[in-house]
N, C-alpha and C. Protein backbone atom coordinates (compact mmCIF):
# COMPACT_ATOMS: atom_id res chain seq x y z
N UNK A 1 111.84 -191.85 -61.16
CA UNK A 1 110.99 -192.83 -61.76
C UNK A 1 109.92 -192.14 -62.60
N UNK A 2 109.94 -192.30 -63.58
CA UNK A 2 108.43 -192.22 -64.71
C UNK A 2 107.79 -192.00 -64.47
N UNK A 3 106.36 -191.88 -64.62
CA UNK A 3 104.77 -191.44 -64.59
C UNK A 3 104.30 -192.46 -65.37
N UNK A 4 103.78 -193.58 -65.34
CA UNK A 4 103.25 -193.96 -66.53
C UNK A 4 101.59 -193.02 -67.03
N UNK A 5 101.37 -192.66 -68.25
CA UNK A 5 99.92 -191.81 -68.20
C UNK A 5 98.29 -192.56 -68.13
N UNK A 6 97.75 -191.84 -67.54
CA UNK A 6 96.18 -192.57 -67.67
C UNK A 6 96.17 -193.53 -68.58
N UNK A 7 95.93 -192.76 -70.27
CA UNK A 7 95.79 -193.93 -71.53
C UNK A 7 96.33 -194.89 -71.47
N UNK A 8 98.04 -194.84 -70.93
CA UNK A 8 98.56 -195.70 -71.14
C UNK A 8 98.91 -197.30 -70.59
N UNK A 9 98.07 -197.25 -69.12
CA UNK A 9 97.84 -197.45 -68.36
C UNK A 9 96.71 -198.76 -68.35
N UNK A 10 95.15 -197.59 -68.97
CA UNK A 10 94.31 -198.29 -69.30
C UNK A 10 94.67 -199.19 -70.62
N UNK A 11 95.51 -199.03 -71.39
CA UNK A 11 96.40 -199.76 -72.51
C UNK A 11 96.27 -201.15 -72.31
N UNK A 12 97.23 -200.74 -71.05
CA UNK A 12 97.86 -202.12 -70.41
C UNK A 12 96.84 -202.89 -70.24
N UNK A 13 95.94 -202.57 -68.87
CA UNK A 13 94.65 -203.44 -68.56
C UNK A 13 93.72 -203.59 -69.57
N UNK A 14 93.64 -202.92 -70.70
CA UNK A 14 93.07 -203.89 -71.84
C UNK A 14 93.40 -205.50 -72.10
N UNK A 15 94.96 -204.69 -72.44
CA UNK A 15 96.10 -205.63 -73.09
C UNK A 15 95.80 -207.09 -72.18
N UNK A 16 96.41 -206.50 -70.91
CA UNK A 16 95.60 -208.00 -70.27
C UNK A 16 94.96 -208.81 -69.79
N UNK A 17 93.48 -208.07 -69.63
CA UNK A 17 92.47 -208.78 -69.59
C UNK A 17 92.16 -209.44 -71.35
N UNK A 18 92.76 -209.10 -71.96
CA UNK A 18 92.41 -209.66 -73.34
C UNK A 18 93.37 -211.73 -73.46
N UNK A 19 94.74 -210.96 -72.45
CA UNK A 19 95.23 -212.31 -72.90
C UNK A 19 95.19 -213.31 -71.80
N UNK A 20 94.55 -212.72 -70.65
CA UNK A 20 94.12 -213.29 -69.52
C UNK A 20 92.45 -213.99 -70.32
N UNK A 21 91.58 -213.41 -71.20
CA UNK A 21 90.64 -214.18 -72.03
C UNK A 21 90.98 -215.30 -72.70
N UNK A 22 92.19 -215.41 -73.44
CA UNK A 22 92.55 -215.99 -74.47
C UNK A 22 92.98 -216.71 -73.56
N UNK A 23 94.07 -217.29 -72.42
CA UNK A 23 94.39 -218.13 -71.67
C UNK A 23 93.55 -218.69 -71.17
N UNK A 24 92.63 -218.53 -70.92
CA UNK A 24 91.61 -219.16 -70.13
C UNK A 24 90.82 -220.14 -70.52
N UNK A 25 90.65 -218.96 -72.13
CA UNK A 25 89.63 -220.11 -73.25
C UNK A 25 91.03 -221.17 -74.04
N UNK A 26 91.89 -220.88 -73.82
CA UNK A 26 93.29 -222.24 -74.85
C UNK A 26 93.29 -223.37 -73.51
N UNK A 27 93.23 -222.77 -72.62
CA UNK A 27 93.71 -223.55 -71.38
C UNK A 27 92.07 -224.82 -71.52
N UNK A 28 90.81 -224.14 -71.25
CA UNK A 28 90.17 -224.92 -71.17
C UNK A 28 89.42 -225.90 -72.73
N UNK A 29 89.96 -225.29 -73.52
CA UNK A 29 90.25 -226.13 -74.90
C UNK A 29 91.07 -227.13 -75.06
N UNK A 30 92.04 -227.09 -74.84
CA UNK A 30 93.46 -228.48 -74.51
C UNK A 30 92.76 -229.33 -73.37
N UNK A 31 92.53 -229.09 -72.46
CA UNK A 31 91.52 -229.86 -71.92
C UNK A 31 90.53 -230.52 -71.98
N UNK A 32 89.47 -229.82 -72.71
CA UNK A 32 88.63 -230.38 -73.68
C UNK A 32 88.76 -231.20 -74.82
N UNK A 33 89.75 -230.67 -75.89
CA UNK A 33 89.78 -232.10 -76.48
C UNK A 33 90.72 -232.84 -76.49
N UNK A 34 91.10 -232.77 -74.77
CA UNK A 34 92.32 -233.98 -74.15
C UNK A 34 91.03 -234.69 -73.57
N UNK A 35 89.74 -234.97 -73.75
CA UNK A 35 88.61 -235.26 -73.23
C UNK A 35 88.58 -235.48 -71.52
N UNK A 36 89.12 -233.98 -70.92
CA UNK A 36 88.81 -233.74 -69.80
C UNK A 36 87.54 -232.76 -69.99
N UNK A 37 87.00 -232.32 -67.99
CA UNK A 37 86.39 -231.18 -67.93
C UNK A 37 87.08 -229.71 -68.08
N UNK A 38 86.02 -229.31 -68.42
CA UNK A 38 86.86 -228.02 -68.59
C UNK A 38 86.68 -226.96 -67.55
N UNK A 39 88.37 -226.29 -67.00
CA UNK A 39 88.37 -225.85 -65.46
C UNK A 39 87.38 -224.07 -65.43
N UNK A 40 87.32 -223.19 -66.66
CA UNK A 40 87.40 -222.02 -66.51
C UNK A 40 85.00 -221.91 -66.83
N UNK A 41 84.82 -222.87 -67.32
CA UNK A 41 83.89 -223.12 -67.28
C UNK A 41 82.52 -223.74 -66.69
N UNK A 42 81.21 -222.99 -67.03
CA UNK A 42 80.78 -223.49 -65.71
C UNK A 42 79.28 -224.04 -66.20
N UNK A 43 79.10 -225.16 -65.84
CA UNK A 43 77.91 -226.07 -66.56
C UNK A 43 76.69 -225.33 -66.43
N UNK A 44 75.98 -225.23 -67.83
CA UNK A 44 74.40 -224.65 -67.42
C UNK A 44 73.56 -225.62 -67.53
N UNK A 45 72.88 -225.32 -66.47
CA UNK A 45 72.24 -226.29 -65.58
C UNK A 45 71.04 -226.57 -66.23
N UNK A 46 70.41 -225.77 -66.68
CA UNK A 46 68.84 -225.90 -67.68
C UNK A 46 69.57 -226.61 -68.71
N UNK A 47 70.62 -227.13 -69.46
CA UNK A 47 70.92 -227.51 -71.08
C UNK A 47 71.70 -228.73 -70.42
N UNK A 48 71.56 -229.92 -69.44
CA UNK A 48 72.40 -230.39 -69.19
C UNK A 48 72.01 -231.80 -68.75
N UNK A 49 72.15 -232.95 -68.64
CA UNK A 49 71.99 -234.40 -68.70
C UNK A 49 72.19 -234.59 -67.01
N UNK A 50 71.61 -235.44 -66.58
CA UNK A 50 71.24 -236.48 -65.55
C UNK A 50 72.31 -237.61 -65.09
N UNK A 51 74.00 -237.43 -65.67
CA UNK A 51 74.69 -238.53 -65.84
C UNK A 51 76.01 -237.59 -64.90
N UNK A 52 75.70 -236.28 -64.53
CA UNK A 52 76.75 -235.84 -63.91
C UNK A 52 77.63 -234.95 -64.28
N UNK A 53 77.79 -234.75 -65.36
CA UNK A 53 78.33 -233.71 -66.14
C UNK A 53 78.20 -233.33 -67.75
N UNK A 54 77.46 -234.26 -68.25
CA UNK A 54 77.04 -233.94 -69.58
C UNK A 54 76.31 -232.70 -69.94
N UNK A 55 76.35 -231.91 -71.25
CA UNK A 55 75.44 -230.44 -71.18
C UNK A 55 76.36 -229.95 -71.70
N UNK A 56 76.36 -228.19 -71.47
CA UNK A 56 76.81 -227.40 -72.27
C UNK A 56 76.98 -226.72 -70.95
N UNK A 57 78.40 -226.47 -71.43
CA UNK A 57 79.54 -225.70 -70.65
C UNK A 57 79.89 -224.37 -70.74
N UNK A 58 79.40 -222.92 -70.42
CA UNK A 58 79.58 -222.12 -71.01
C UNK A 58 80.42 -221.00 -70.13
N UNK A 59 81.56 -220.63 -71.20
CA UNK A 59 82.95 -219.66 -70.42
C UNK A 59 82.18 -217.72 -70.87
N UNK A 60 83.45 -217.40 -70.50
CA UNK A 60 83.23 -215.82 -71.41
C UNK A 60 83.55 -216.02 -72.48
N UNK A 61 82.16 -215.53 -73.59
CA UNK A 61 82.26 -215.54 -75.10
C UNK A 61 82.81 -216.92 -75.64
N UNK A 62 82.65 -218.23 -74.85
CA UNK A 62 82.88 -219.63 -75.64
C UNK A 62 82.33 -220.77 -74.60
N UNK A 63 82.39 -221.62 -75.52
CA UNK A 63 80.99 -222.61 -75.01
C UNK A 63 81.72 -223.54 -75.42
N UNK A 64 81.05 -224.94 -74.80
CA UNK A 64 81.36 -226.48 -75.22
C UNK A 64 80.31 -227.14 -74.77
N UNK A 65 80.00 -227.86 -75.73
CA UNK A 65 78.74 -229.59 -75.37
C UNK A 65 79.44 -230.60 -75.68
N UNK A 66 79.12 -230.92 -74.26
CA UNK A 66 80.21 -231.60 -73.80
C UNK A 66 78.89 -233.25 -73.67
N UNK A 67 79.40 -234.95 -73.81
CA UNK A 67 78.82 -235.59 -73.77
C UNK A 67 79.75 -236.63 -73.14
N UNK A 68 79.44 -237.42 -72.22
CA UNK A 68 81.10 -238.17 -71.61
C UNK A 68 79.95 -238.89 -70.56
N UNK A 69 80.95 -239.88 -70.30
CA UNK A 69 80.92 -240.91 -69.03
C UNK A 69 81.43 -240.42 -67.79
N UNK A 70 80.56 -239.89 -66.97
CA UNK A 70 80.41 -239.14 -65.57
C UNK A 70 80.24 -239.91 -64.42
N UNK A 71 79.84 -240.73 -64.62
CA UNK A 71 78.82 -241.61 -63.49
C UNK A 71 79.97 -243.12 -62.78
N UNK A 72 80.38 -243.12 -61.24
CA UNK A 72 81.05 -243.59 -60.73
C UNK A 72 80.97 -245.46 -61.54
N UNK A 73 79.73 -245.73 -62.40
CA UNK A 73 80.11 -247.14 -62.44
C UNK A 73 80.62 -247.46 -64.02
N UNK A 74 81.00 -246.09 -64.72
CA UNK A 74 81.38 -246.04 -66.32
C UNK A 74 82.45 -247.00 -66.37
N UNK A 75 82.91 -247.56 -67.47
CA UNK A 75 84.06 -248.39 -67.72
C UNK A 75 85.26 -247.07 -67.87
N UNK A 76 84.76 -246.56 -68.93
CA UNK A 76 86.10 -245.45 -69.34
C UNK A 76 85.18 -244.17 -69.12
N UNK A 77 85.79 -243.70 -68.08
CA UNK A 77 85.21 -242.18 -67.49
C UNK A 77 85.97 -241.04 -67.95
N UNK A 78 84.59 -239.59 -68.26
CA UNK A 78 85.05 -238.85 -68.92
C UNK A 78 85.01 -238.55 -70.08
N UNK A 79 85.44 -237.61 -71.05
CA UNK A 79 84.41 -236.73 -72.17
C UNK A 79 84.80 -237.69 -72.95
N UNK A 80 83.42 -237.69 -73.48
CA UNK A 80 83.63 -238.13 -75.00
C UNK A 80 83.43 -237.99 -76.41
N UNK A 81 82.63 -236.58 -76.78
CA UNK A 81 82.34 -235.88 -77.19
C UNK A 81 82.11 -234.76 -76.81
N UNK A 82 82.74 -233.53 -77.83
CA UNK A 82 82.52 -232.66 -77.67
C UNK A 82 82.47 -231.31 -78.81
N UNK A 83 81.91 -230.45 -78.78
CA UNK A 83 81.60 -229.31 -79.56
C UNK A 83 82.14 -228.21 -79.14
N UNK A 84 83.02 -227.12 -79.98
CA UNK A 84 83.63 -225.81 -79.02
C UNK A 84 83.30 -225.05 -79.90
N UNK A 85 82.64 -223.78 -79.37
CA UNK A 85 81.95 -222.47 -80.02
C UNK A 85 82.66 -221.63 -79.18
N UNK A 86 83.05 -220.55 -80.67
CA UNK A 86 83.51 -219.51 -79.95
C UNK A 86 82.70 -218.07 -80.48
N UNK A 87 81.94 -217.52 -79.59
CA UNK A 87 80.80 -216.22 -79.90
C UNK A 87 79.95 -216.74 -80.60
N UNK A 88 79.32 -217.70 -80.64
CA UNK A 88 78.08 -219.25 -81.34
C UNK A 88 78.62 -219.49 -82.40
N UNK A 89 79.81 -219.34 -82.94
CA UNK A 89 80.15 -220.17 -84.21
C UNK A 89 81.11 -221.72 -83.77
N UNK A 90 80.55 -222.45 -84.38
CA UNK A 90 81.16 -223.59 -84.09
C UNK A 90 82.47 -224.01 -84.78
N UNK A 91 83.88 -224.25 -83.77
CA UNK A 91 85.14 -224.22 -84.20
C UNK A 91 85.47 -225.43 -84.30
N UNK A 92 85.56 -226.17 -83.54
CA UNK A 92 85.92 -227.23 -83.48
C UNK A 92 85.02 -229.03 -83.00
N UNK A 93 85.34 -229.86 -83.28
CA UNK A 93 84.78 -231.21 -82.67
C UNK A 93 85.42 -232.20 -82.40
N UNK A 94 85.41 -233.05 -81.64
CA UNK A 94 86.02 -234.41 -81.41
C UNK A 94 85.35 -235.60 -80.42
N UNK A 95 85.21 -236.40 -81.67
CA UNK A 95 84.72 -238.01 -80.36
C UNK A 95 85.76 -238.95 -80.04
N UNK A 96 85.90 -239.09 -79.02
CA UNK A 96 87.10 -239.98 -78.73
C UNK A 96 86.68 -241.78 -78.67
N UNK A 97 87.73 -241.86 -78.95
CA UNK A 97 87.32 -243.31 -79.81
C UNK A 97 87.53 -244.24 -78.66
């Protein structure tokens, strides 16, 4: 059997902590503007609304402000706006109608 070498090694665990990043942030994007919560992210608590989950959602190197019907007596519960930044540039938006 082989040797694989140091470099090559650390290669790898670049390689996939990079696409273990990228899964994490697509995964909780399709989610987001399927106007769910988003799973890999975690609400900051100082930037964030009184209704249960509204605020700004922030992952590794990407963010969402997030604005939705949280609260057990909403008609239609769940996001309803939202904003996705990736490294503070803003990528994407959607209000659901």
């Amino acid at each position: 059997m082989k040797k694989i070498g140091k470099k090559k090694s650390i290669i790898i665990a670049i390689i996939c902590i990079i696409v273990l990043w990228i899964t994490m942030g697509l995964v909780d994007y399709i989610r987001v503007s399927g106007f769910e919560r988003p799973i890999f992210c975690l609400l900051d608590v100082e930037n964030s609304y009184e209704d249960g989950g509204s605020g700004t959602y922030k992952g590794l190197g990407y963010s969402f402000d997030i604005m939705g019907n949280f609260m057990p007596e909403d008609e239609y519960p769940g996001v309803t706006s939202y904003t996705y930044y990736v490294f503070g540039n803003e990528v994407s938006a959607g209000i659901r109608d």
